[in-house]
N, C-alpha and C. Protein backbone atom coordinates (compact mmCIF):
# COMPACT_ATOMS: atom_id res chain seq x y z
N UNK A 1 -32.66 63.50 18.04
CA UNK A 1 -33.71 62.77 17.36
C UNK A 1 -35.04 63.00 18.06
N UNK A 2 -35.78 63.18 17.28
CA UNK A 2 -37.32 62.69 17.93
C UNK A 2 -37.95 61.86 17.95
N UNK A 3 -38.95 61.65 19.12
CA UNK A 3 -39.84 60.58 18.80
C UNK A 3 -40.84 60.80 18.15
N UNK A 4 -41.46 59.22 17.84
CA UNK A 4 -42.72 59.05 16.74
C UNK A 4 -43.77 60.23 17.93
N UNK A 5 -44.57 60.33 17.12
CA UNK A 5 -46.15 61.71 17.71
C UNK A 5 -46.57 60.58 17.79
N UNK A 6 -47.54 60.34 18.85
CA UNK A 6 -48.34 59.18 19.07
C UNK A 6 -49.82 60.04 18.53
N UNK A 7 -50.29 60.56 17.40
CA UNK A 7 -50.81 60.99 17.32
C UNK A 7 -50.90 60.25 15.70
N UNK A 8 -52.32 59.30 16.10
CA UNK A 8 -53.09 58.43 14.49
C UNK A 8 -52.85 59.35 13.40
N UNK A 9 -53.44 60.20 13.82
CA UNK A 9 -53.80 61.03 12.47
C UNK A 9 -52.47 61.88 11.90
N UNK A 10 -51.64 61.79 12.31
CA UNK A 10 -50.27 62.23 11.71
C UNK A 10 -49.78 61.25 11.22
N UNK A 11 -49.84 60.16 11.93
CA UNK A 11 -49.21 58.90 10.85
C UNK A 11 -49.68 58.76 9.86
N UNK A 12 -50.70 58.55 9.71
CA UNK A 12 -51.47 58.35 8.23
C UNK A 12 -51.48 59.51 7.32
N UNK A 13 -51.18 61.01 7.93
CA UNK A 13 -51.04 61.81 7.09
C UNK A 13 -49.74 61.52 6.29
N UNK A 14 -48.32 61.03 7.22
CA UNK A 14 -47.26 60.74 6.97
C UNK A 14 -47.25 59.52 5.85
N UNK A 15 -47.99 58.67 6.30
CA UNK A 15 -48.32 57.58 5.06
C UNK A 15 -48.88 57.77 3.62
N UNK A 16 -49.74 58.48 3.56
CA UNK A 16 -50.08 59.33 2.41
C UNK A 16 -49.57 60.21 1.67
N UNK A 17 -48.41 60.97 2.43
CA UNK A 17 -47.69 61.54 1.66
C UNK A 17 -46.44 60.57 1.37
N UNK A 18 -45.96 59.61 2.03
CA UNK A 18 -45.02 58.88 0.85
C UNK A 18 -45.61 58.01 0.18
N UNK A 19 -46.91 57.64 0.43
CA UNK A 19 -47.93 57.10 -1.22
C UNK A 19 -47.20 57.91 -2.27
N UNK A 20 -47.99 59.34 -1.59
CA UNK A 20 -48.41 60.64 -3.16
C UNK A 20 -46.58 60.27 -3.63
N UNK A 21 -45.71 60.93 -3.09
CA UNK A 21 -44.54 60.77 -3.50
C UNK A 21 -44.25 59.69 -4.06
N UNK A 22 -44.41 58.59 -3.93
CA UNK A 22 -43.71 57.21 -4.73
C UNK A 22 -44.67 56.85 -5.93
N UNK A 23 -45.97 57.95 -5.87
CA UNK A 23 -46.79 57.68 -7.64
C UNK A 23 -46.20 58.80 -7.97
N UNK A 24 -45.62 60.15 -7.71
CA UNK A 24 -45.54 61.18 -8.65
C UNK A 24 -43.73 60.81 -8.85
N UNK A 25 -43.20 59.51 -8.60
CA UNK A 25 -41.84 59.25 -8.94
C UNK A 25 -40.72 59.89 -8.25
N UNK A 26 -41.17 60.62 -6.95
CA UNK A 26 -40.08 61.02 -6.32
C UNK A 26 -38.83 60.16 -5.96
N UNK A 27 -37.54 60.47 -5.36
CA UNK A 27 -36.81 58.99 -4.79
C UNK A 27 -37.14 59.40 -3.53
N UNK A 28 -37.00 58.32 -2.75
CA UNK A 28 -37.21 57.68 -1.55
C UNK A 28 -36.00 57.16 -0.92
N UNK A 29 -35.31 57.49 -0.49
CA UNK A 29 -34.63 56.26 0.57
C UNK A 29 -34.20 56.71 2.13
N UNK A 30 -33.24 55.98 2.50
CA UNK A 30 -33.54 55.92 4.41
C UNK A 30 -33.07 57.12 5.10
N UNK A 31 -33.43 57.71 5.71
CA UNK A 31 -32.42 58.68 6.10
C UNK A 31 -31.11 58.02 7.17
N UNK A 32 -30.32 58.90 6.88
CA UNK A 32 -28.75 58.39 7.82
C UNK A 32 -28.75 58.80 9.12
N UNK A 33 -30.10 59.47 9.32
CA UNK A 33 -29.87 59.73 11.25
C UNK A 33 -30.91 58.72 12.05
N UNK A 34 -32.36 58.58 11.22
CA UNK A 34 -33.56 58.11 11.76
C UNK A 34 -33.98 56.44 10.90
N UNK A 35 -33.31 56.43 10.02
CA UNK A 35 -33.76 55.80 9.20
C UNK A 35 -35.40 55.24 8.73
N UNK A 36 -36.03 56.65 8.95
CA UNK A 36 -37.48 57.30 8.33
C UNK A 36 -37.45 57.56 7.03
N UNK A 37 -38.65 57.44 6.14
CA UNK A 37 -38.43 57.81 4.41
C UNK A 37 -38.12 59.54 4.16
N UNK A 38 -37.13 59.28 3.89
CA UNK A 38 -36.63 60.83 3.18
C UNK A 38 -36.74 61.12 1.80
N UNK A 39 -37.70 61.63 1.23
CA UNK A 39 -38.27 61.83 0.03
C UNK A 39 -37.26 63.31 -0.34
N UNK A 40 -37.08 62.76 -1.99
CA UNK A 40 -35.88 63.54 -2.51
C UNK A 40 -36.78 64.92 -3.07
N UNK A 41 -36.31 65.94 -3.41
CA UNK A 41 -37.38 66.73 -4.07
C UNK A 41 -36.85 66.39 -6.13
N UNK A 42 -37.89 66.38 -6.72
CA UNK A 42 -37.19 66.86 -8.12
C UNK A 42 -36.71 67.72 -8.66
N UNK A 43 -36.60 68.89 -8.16
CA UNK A 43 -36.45 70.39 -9.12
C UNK A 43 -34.86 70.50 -8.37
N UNK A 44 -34.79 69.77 -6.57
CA UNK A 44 -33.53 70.90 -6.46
C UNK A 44 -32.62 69.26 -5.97
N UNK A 45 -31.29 69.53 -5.54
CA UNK A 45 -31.03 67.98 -5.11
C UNK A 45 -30.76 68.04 -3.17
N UNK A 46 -32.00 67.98 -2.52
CA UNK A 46 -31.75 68.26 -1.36
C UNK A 46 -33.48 67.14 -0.78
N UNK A 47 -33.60 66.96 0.33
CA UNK A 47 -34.43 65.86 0.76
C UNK A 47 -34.67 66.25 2.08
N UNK A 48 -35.91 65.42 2.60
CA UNK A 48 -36.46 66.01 4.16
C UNK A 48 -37.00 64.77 4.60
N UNK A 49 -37.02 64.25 5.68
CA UNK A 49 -37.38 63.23 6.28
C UNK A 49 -38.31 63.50 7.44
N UNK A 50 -39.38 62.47 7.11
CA UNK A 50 -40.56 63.06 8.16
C UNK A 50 -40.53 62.57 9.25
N UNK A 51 -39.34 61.31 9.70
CA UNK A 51 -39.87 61.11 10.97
C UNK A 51 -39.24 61.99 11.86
N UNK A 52 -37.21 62.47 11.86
CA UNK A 52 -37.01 63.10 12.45
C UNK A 52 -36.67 64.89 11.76
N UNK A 53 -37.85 65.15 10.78
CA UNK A 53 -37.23 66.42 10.07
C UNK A 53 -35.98 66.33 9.71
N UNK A 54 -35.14 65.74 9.62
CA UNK A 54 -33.57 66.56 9.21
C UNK A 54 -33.61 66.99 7.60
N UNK A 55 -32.79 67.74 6.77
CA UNK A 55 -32.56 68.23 5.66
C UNK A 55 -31.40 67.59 5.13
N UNK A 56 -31.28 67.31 4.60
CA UNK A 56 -29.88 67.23 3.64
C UNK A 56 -29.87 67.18 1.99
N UNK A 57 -28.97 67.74 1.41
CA UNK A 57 -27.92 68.48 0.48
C UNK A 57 -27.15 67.37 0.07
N UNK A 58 -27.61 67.28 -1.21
CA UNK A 58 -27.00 66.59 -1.84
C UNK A 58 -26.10 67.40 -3.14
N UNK A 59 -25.07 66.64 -3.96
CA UNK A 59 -24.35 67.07 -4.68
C UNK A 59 -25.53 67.72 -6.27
N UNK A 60 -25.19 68.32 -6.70
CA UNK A 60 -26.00 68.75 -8.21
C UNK A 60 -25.29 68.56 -9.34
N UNK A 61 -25.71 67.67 -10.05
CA UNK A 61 -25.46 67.43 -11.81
C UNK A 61 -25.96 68.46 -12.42
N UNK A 62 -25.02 69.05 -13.67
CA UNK A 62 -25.22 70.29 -14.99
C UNK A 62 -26.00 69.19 -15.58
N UNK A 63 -26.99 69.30 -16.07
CA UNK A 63 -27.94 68.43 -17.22
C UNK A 63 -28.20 69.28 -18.44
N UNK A 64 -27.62 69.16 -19.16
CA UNK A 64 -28.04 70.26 -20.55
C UNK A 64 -29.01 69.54 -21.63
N UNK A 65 -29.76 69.98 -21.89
CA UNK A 65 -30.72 69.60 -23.23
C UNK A 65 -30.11 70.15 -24.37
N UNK A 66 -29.47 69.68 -25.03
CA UNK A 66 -28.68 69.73 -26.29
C UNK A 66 -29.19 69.43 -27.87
N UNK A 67 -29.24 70.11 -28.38
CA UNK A 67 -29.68 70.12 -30.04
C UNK A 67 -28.47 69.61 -30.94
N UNK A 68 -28.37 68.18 -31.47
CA UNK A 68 -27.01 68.17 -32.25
C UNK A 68 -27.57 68.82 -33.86
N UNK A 69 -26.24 69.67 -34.04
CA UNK A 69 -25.97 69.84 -35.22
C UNK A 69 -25.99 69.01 -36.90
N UNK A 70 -25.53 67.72 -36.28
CA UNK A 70 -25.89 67.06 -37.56
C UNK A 70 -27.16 66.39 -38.05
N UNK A 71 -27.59 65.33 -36.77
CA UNK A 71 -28.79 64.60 -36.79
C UNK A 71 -30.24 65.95 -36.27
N UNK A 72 -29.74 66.94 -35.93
CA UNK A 72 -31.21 67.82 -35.90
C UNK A 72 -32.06 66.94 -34.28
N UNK A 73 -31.32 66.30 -33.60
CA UNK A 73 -32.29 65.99 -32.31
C UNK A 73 -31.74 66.17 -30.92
N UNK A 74 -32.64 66.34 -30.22
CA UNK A 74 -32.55 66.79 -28.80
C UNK A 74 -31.70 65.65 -28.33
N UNK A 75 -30.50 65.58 -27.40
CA UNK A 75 -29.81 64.57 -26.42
C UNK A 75 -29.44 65.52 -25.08
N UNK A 76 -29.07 65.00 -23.96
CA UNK A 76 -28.53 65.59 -22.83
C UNK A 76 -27.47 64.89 -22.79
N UNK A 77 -26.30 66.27 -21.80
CA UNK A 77 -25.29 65.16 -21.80
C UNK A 77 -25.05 66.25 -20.19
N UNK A 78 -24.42 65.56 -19.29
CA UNK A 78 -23.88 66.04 -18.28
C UNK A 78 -22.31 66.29 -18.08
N UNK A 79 -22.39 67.37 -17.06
CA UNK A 79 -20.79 67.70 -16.97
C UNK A 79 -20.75 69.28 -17.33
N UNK A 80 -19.83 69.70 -17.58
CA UNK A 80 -19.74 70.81 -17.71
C UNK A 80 -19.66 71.77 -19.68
N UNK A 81 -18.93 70.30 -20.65
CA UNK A 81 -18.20 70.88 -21.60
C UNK A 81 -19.45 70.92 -22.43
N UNK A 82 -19.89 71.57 -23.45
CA UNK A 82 -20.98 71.46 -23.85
C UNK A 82 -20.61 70.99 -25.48
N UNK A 83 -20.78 69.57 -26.45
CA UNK A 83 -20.64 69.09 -27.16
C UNK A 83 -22.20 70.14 -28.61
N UNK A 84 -20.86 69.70 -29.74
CA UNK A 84 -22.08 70.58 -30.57
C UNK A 84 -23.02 69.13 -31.28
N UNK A 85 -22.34 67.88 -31.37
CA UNK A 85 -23.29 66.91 -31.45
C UNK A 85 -23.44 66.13 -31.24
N UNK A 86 -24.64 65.28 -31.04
CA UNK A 86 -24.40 63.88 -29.89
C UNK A 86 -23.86 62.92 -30.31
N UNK A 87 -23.58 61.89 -29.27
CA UNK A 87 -22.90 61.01 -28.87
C UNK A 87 -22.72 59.90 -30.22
N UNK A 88 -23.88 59.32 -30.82
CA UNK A 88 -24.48 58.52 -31.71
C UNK A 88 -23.12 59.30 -33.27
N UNK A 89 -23.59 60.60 -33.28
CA UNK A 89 -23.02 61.11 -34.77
C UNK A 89 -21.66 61.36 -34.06
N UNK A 90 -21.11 61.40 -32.93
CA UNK A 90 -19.70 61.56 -32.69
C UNK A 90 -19.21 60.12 -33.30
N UNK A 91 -19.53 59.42 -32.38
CA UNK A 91 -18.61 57.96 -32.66
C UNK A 91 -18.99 57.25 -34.34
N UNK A 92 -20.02 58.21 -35.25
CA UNK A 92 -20.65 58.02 -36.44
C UNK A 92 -19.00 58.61 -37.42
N UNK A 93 -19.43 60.17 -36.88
CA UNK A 93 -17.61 60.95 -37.63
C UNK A 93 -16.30 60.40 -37.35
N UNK A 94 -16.09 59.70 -36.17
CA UNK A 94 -14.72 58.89 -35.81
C UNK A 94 -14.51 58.05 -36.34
N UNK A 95 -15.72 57.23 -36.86
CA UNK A 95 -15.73 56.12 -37.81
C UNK A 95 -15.12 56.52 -38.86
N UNK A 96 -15.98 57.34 -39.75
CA UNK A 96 -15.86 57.92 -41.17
C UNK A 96 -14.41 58.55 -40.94
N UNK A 97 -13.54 58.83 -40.14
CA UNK A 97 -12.74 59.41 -40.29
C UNK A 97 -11.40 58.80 -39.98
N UNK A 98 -11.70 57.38 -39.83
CA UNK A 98 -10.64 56.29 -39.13
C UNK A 98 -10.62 55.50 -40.42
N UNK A 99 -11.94 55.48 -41.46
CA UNK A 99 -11.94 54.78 -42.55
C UNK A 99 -11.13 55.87 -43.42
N UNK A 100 -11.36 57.30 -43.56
CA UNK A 100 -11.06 58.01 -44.38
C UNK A 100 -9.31 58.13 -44.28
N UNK A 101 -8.78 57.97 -43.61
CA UNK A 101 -7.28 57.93 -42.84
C UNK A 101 -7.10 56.63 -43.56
N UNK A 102 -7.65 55.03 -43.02
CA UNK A 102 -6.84 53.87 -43.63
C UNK A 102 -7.18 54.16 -45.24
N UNK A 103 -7.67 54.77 -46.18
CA UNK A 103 -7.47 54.62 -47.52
C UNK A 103 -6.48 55.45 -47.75
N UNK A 104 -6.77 56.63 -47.51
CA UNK A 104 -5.17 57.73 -47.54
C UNK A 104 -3.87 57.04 -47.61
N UNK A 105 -3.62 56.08 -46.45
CA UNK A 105 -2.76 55.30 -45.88
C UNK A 105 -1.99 54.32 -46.60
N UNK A 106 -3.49 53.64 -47.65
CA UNK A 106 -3.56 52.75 -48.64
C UNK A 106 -3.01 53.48 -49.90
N UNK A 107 -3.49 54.60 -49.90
CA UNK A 107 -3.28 55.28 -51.20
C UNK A 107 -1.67 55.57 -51.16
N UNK A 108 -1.06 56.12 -50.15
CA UNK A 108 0.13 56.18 -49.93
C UNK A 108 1.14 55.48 -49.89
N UNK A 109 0.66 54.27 -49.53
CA UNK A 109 1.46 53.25 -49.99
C UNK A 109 1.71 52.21 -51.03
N UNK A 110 1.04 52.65 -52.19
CA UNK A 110 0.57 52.65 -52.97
C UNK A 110 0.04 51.26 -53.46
N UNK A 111 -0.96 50.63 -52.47
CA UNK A 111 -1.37 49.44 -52.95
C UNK A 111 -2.58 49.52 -53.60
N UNK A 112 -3.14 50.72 -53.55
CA UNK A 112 -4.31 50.62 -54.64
C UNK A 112 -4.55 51.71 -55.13
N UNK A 113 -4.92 51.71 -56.77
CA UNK A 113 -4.85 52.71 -57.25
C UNK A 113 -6.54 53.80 -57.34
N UNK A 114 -6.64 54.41 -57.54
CA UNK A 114 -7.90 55.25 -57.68
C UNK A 114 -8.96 54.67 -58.37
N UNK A 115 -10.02 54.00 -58.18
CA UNK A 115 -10.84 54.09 -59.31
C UNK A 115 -11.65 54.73 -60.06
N UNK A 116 -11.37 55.16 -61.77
CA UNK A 116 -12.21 55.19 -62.19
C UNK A 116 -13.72 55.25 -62.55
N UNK A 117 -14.55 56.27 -63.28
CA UNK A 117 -15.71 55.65 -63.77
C UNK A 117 -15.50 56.00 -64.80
N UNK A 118 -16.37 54.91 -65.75
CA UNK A 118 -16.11 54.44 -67.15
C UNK A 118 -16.46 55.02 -67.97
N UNK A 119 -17.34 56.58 -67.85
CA UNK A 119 -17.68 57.11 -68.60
C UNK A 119 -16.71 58.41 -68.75
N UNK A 120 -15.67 58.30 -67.55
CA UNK A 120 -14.92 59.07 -67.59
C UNK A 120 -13.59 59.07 -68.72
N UNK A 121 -13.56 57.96 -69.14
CA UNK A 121 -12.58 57.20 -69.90
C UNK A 121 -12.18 57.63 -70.87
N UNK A 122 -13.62 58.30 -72.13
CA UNK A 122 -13.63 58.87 -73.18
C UNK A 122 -13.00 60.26 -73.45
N UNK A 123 -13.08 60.64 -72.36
CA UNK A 123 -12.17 62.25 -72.67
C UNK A 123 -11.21 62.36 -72.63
């Protein structure tokens, strides 16, 4: 470990940059050797801590920006499998298709019969 620089003007440089970082939404939290602010980067998943430098490596999430097929809009989904539509119109088709099954079901057992339309009647 190192010690603090007794040197003003590095602290306050150090202070200013975890300002800038905590308005441009970086994460922040303690580090596990110094417990100094270790500011995360956004682009990669790895972090640096200014009081005693150390680095650390964190794990990385697949984040995909996904276009669904039915509804036409952008969703992300993480992980690896890549879905052709989101989440909203999945559990939308499971519906429609859990209803479409109990009438089949109905129809099969024959408690209700087909209906009709009335203009169909005449031919």
């Amino acid at each position: 470990m190192r010690e603090e620089d007794p040197d003003p003007v590095l602290t306050v440089w150090r202070v200013d940059l975890v300002g800038l970082a905590m308005k441009q939404g970086h994460r922040i939290t303690a580090c596990p050797h110094c417990s100094g602010p270790e500011i995360w980067s956004k682009l990669r998943p790895e972090s640096h801590c200014f009081r005693c430098h150390a680095h650390q490596i964190g794990k990385a999430k697949r984040v995909h920006r996904l276009h669904c097929d039915t509804c036409r809009r952008y969703f992300i989904q993480q992980g690896g499998l890549q879905a052709k539509i989101c989440p909203k119109c999945t559990r939308k088709a499971e519906q429609e298709a859990q209803e479409k099954a109990e009438v089949a079901q109905a129809l099969a057992a024959g408690k209700t019969r087909p209906i009709l339309r009335p203009d169909l009647d005449d031919i």
